[in-house]
Protein backbone atom coordinates (compact mmCIF):
# COMPACT_ATOMS: atom_id res chain seq x y z
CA UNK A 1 71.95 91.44 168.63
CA UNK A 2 71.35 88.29 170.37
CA UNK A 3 72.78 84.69 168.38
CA UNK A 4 71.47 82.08 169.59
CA UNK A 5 74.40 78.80 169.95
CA UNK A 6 74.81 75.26 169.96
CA UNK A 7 77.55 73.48 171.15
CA UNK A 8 78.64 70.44 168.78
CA UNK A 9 77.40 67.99 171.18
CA UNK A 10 73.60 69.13 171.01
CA UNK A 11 73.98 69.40 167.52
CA UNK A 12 75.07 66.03 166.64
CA UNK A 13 72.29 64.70 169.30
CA UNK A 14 69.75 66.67 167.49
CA UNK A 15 71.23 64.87 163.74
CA UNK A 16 70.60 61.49 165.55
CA UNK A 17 66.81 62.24 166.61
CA UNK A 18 64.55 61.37 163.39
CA UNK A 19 61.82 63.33 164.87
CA UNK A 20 63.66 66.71 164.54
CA UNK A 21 64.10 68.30 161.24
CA UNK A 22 67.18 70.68 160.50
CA UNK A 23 68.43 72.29 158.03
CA UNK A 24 72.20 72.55 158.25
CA UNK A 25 74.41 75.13 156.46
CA UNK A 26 77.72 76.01 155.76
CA UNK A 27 78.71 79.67 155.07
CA UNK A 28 82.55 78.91 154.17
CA UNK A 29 84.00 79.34 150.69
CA UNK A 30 83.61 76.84 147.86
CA UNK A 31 87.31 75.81 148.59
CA UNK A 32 86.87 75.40 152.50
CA UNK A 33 83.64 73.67 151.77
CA UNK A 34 85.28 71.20 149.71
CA UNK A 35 88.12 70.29 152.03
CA UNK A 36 85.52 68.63 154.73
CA UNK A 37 82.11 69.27 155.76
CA UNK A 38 79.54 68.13 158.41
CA UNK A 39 77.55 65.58 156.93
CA UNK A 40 74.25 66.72 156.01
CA UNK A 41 75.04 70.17 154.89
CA UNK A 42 73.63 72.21 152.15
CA UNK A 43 76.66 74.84 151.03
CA UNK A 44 75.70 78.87 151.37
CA UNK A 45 78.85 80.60 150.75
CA UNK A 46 78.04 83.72 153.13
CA UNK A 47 78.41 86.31 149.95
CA UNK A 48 75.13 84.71 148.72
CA UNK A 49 73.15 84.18 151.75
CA UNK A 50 71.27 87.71 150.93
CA UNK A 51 70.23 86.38 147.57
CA UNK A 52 69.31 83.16 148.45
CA UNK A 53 67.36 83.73 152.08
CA UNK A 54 64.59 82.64 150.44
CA UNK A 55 65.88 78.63 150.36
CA UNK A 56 66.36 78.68 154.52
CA UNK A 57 63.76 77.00 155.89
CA UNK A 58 61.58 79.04 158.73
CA UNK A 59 60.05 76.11 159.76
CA UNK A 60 62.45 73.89 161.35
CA UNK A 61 65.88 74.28 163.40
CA UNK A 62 68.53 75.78 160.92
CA UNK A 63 72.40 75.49 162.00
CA UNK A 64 74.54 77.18 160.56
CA UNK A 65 78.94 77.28 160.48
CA UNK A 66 81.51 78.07 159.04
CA UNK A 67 85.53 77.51 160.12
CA UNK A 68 85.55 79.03 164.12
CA UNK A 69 82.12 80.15 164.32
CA UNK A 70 82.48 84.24 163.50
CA UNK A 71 81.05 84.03 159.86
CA UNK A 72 78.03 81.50 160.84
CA UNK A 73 77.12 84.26 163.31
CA UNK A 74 76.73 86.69 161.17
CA UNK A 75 74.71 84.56 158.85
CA UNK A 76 72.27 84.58 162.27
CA UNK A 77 72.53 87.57 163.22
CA UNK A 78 71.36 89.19 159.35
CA UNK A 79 68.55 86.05 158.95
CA UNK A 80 67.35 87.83 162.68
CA UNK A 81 66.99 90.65 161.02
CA UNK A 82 65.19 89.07 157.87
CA UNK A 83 61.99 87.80 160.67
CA UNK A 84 63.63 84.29 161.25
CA UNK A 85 63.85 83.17 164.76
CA UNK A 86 65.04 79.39 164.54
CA UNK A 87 68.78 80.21 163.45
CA UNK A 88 71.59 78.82 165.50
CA UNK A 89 75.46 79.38 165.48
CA UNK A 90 77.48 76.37 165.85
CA UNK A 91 80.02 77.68 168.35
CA UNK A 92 83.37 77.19 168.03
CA UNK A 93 82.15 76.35 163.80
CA UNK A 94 83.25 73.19 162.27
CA UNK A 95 87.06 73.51 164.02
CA UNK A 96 85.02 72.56 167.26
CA UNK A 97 83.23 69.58 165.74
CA UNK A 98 86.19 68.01 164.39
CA UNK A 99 87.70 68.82 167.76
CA UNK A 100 84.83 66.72 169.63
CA UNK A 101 85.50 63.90 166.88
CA UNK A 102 82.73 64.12 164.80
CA UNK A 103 82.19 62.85 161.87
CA UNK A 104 83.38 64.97 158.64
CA UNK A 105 83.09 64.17 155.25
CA UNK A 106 84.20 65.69 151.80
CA UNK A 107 82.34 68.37 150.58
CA UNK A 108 83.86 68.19 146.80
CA UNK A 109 80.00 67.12 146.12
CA UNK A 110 78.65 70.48 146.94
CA UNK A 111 81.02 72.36 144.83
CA UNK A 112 81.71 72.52 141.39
């Protein structure tokens, strides 16, 4: 199956344009998740992502990542399967972003 990708640069151009919504989310553990996220991100350990499908949004761009990009991808490609046709991979995952110098920021907030 076919995931659709964003490179970190798009992605951070599509954060700065106020007329786009997205949702972004990160599929790592709690303990990953709290060492540094993208800023912005709603935390979706992939375990739960089958029970909580229900809180992506269909109707606007939804990112998600993870560490290289591997698990994000397989958040798209099982959301694919679930009808949803707005999901998109952020290659190379949040390795990549910090890589292009992007802004990171705890994600102790997100975890408890």
């Amino acid at each position: 199956m076919f995931v659709k990708e964003i490179e970190a640069s798009e992605l951070s151009e599509w954060m700065a344009q106020t007329d786009t919504e997205i949702q972004l989310i990160d599929v790592r553990t709690p303990g990953e998740i709290a060492a540094g996220i993208i800023p912005g991100t709603e935390a979706m350990p992939l375990t739960t992502l089958p029970m909580r499908t229900h809180e992506v949004q269909k109707n606007q761009k939804v990112v998600f990542y993870c560490r290289t990009g591997a698990r994000s991808a397989q958040a798209c490609m099982f959301l694919a399967q679930q009808g949803f046709d707005n999901v998109y991979n952020l290659r190379g995952g949040i390795m990549n972003w910090a890589r292009n110098q992007l802004p990171i920021e705890s994600g102790a907030h997100l975890v408890s």
